[in-house]
N, C-alpha and C. Protein backbone atom coordinates (compact mmCIF):
# COMPACT_ATOMS: atom_id res chain seq x y z
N UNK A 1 0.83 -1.16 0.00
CA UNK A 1 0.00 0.00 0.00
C UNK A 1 0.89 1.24 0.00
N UNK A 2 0.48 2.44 -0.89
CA UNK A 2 0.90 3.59 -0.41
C UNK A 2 1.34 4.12 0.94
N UNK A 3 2.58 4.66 0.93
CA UNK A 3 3.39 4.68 2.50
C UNK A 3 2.13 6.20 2.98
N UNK A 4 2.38 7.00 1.73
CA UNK A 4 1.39 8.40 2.22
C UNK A 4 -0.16 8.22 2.92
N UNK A 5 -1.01 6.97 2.76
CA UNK A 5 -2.00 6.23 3.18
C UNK A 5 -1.61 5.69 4.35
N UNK A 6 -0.78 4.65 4.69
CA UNK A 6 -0.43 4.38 5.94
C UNK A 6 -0.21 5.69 6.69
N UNK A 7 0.76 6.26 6.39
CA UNK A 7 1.22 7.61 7.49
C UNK A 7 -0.18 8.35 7.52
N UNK A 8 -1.11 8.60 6.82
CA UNK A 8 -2.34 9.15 7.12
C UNK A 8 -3.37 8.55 8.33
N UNK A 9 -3.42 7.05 8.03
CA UNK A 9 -4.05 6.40 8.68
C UNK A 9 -3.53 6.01 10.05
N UNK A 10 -2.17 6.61 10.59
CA UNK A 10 -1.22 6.33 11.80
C UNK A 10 -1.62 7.89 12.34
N UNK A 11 -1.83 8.65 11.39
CA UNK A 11 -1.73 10.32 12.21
C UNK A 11 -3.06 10.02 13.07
N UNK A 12 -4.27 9.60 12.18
CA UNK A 12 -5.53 10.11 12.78
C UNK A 12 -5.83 9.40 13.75
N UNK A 13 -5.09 7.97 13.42
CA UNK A 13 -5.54 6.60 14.72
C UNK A 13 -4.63 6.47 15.58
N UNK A 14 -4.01 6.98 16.36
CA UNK A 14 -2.38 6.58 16.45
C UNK A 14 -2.76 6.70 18.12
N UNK A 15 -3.72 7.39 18.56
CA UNK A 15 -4.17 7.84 19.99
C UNK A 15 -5.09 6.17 19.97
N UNK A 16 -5.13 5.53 19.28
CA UNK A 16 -6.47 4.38 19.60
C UNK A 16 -5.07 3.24 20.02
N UNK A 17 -4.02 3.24 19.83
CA UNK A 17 -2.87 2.24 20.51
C UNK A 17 -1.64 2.86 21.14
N UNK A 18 -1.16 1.83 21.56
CA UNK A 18 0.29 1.91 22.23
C UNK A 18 1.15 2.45 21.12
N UNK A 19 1.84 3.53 22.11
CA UNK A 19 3.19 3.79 20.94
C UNK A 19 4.10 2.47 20.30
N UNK A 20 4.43 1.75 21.31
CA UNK A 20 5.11 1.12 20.52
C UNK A 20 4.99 0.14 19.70
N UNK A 21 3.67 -0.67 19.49
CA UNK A 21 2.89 -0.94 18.72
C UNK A 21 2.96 -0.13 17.10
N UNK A 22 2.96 1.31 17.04
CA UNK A 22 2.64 1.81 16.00
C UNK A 22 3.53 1.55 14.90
N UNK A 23 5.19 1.02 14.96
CA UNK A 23 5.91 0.22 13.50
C UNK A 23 5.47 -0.85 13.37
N UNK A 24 4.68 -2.00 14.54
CA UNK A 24 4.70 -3.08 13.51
C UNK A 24 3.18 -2.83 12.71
N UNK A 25 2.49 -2.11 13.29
CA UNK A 25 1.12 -1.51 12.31
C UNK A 25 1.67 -0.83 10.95
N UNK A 26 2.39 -0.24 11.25
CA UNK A 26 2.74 0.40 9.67
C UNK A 26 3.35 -0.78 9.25
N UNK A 27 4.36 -1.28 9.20
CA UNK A 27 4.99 -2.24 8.84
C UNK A 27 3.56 -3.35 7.79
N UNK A 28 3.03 -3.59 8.58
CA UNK A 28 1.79 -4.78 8.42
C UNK A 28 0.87 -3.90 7.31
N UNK A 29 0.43 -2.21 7.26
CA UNK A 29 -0.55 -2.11 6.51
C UNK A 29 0.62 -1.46 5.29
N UNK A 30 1.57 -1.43 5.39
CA UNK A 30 2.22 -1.40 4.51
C UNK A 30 2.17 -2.39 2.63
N UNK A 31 2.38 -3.56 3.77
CA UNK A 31 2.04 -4.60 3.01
C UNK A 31 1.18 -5.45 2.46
N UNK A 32 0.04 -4.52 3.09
CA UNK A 32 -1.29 -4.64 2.96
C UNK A 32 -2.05 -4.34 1.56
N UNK A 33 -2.76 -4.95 0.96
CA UNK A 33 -3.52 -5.38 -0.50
C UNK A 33 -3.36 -3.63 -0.64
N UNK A 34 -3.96 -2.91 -1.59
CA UNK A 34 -4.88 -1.49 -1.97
C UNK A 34 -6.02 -1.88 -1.45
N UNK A 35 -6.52 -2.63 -1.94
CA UNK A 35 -8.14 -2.99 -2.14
C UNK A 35 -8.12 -2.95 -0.91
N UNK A 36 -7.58 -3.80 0.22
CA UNK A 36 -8.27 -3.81 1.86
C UNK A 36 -8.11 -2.72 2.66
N UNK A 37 -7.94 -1.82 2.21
CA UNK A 37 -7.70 -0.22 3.11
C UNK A 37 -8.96 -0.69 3.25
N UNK A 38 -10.17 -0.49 2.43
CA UNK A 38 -11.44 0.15 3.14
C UNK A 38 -11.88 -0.72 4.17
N UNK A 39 -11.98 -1.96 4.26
CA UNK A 39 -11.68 -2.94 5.54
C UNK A 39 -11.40 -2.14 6.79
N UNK A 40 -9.92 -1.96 6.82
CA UNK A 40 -9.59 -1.29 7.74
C UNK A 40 -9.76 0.28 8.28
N UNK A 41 -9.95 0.76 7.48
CA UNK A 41 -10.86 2.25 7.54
C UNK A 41 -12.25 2.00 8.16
N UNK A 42 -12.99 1.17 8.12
CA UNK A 42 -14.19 0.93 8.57
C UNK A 42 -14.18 0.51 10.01
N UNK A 43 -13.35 -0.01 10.56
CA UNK A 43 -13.06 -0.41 11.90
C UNK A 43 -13.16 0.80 12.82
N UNK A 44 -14.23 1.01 14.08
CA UNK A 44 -14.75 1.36 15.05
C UNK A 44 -14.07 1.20 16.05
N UNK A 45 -12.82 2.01 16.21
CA UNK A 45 -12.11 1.97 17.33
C UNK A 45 -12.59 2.44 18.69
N UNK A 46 -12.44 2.15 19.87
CA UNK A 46 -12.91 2.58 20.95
C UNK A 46 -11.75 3.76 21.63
N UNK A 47 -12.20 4.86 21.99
CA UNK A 47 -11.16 6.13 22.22
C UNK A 47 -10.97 6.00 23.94
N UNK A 48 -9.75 5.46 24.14
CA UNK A 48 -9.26 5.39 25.24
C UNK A 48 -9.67 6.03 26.30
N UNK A 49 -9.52 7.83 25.90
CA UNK A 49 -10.35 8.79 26.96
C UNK A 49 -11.72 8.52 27.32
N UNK A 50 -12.37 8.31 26.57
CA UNK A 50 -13.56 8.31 26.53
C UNK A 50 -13.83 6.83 28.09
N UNK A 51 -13.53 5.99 27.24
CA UNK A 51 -13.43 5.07 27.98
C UNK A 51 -13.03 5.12 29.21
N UNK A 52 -12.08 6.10 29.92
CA UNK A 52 -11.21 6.39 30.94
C UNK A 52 -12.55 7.57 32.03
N UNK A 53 -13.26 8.20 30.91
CA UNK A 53 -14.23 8.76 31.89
C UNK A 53 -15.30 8.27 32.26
N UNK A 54 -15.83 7.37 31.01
CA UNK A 54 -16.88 6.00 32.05
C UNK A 54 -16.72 5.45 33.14
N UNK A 55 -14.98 5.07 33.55
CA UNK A 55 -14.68 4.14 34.20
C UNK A 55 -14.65 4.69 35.52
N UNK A 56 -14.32 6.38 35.42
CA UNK A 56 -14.49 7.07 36.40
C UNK A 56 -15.66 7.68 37.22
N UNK A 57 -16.60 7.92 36.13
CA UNK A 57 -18.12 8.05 36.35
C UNK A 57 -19.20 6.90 36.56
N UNK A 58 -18.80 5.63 36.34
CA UNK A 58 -19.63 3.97 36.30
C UNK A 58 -18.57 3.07 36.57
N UNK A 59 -17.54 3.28 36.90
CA UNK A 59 -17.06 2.17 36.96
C UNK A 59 -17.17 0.62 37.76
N UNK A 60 -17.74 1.09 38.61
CA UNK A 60 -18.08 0.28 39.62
C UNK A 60 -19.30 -0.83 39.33
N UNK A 61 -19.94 -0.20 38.17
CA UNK A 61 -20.96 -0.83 37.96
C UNK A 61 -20.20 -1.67 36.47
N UNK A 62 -19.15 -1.94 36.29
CA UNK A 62 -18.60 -2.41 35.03
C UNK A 62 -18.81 -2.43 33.87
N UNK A 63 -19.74 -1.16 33.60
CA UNK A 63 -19.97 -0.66 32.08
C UNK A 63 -18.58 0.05 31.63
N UNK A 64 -17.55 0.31 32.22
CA UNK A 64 -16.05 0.23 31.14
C UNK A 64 -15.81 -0.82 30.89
N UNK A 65 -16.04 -1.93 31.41
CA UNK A 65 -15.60 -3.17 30.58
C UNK A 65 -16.35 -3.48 29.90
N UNK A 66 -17.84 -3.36 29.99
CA UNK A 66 -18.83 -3.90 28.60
C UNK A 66 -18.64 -3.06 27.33
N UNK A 67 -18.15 -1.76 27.52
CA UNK A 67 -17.75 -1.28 26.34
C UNK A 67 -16.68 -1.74 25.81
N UNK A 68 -15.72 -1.80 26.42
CA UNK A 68 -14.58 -2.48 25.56
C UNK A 68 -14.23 -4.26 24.68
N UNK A 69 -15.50 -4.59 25.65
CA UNK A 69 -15.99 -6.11 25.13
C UNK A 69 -15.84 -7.38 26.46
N UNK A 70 -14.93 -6.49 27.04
CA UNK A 70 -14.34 -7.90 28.55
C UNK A 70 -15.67 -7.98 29.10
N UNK A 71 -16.83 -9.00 28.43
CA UNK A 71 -18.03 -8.99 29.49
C UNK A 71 -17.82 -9.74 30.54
N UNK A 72 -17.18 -10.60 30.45
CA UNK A 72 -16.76 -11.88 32.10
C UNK A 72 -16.14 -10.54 32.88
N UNK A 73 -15.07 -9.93 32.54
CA UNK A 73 -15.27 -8.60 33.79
C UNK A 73 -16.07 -7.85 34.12
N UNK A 74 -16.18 -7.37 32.99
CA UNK A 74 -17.76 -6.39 33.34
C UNK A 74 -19.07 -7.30 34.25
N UNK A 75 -19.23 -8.26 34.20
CA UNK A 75 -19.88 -8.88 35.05
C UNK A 75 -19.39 -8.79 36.39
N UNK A 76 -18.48 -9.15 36.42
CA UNK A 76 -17.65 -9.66 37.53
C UNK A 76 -17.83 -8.21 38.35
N UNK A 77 -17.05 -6.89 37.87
CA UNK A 77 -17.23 -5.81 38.78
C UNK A 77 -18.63 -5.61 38.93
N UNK A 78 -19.61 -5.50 37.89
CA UNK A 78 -21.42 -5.70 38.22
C UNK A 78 -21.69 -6.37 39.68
N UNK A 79 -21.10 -7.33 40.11
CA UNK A 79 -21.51 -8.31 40.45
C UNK A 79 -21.00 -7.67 42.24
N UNK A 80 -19.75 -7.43 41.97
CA UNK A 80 -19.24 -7.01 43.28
C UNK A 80 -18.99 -5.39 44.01
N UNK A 81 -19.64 -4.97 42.44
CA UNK A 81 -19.86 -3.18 42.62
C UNK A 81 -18.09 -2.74 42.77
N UNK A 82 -17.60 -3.34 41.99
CA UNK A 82 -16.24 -3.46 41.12
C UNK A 82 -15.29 -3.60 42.53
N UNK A 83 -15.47 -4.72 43.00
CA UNK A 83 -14.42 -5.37 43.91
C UNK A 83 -14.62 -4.39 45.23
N UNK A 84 -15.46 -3.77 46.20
CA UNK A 84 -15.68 -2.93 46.90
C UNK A 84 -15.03 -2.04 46.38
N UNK A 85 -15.09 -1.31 45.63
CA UNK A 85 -14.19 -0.39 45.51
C UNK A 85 -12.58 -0.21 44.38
N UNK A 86 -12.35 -1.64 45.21
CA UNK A 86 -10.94 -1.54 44.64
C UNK A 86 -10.55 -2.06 43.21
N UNK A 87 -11.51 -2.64 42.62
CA UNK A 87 -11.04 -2.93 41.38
C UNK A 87 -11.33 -1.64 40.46
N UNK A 88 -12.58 -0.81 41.05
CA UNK A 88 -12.89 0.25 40.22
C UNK A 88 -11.64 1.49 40.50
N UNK A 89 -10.56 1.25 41.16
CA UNK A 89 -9.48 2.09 41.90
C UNK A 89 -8.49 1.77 40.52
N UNK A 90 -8.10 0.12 41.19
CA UNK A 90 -7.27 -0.28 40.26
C UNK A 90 -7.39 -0.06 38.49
N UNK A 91 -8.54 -0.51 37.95
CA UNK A 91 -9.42 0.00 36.53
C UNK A 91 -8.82 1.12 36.33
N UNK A 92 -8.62 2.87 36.74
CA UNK A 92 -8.79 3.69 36.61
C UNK A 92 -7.12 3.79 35.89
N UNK A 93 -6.49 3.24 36.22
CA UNK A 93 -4.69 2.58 35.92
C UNK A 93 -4.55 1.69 34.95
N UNK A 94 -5.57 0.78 34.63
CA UNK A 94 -5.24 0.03 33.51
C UNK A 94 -6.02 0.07 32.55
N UNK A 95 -7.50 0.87 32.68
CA UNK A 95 -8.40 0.96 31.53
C UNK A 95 -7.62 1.54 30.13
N UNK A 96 -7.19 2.14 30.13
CA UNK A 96 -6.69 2.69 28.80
C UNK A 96 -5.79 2.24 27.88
N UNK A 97 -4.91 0.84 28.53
CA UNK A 97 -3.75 0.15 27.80
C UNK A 97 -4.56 -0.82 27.62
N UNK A 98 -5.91 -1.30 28.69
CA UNK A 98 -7.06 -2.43 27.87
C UNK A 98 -7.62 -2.25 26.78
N UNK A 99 -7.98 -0.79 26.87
CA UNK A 99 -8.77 -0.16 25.62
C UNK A 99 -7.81 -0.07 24.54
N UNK A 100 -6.64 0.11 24.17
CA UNK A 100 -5.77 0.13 23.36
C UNK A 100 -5.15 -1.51 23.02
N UNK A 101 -5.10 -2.47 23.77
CA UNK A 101 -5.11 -3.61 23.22
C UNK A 101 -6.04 -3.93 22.87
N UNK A 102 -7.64 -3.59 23.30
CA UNK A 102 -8.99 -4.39 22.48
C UNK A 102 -9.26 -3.54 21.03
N UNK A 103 -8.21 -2.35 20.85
CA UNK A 103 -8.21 -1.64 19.39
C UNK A 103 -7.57 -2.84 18.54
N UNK A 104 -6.10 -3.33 19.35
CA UNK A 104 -5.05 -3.40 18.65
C UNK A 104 -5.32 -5.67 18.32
N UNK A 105 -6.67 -5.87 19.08
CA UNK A 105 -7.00 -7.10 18.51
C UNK A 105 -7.87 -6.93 17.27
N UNK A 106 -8.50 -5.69 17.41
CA UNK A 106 -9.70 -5.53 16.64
C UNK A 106 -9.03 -5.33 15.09
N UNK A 107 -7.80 -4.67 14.92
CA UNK A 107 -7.02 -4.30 13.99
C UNK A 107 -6.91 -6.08 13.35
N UNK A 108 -5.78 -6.52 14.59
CA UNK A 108 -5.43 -7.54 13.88
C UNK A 108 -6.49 -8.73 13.52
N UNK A 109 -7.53 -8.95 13.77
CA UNK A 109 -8.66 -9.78 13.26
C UNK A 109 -8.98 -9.33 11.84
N UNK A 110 -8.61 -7.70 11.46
CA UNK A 110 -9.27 -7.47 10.61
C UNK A 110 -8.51 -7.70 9.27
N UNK A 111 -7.12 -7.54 9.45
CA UNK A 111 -5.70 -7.66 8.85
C UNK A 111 -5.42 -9.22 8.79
N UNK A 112 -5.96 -10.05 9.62
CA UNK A 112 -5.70 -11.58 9.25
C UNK A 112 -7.32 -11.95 8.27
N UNK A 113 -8.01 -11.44 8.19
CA UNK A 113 -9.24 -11.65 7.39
C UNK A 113 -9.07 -11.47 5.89
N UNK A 114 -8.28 -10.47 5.90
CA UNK A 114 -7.89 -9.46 4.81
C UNK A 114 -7.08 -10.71 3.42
């Protein structure tokens, strides 16, 4: 694929993963068909922040994890009104590198389909 397409598609998405993640993504859509850009353009990333203020405003009730897809957690904090407390503590520290790996599966499901 066009490198000017990749580097476009790294500027605008680049907040939806881990930095260091972001060469083997270029690397991968690099080599990626023409035709399957729109594939991957269509993918519904979940925005970390966003996610980071649910978790702070509901968390306890484990609707940050049903958004990101972890429903066996999201149950789980449902269940215990997110560990008394403390898992919705702990959450507030790891929601955003969850949310950036459930981008960075969502990518690669879409790139092994491809």
């Amino acid at each position: 694929m066009e490198s000017s397409k990749v580097d476009m598609f790294l500027m605008t998405n680049s907040k939806f993963f881990e930095s260091h993640q972001l060469p083997a993504i270029r690397e991968q859509l690099l080599n990626l068909d023409e035709s399957k850009m729109i594939n991957i353009q269509m993918i519904e990333f979940k925005d970390p922040t966003t996610i980071l203020i649910v978790s702070i405003l509901a968390g306890a009730l484990g609707i940050d994890r049903f958004m990101i897809g972890d429903t066996g957690l999201g149950i789980g904090k449902l269940l215990t009104l997110g560990g008394c407390g403390i898992w919705s503590i702990v959450d507030l520290f790891l929601i955003m590198g969850a949310t950036r790996q459930k981008n960075m599966e969502r990518l690669q499901n879409v790139l092994i389909m491809s």
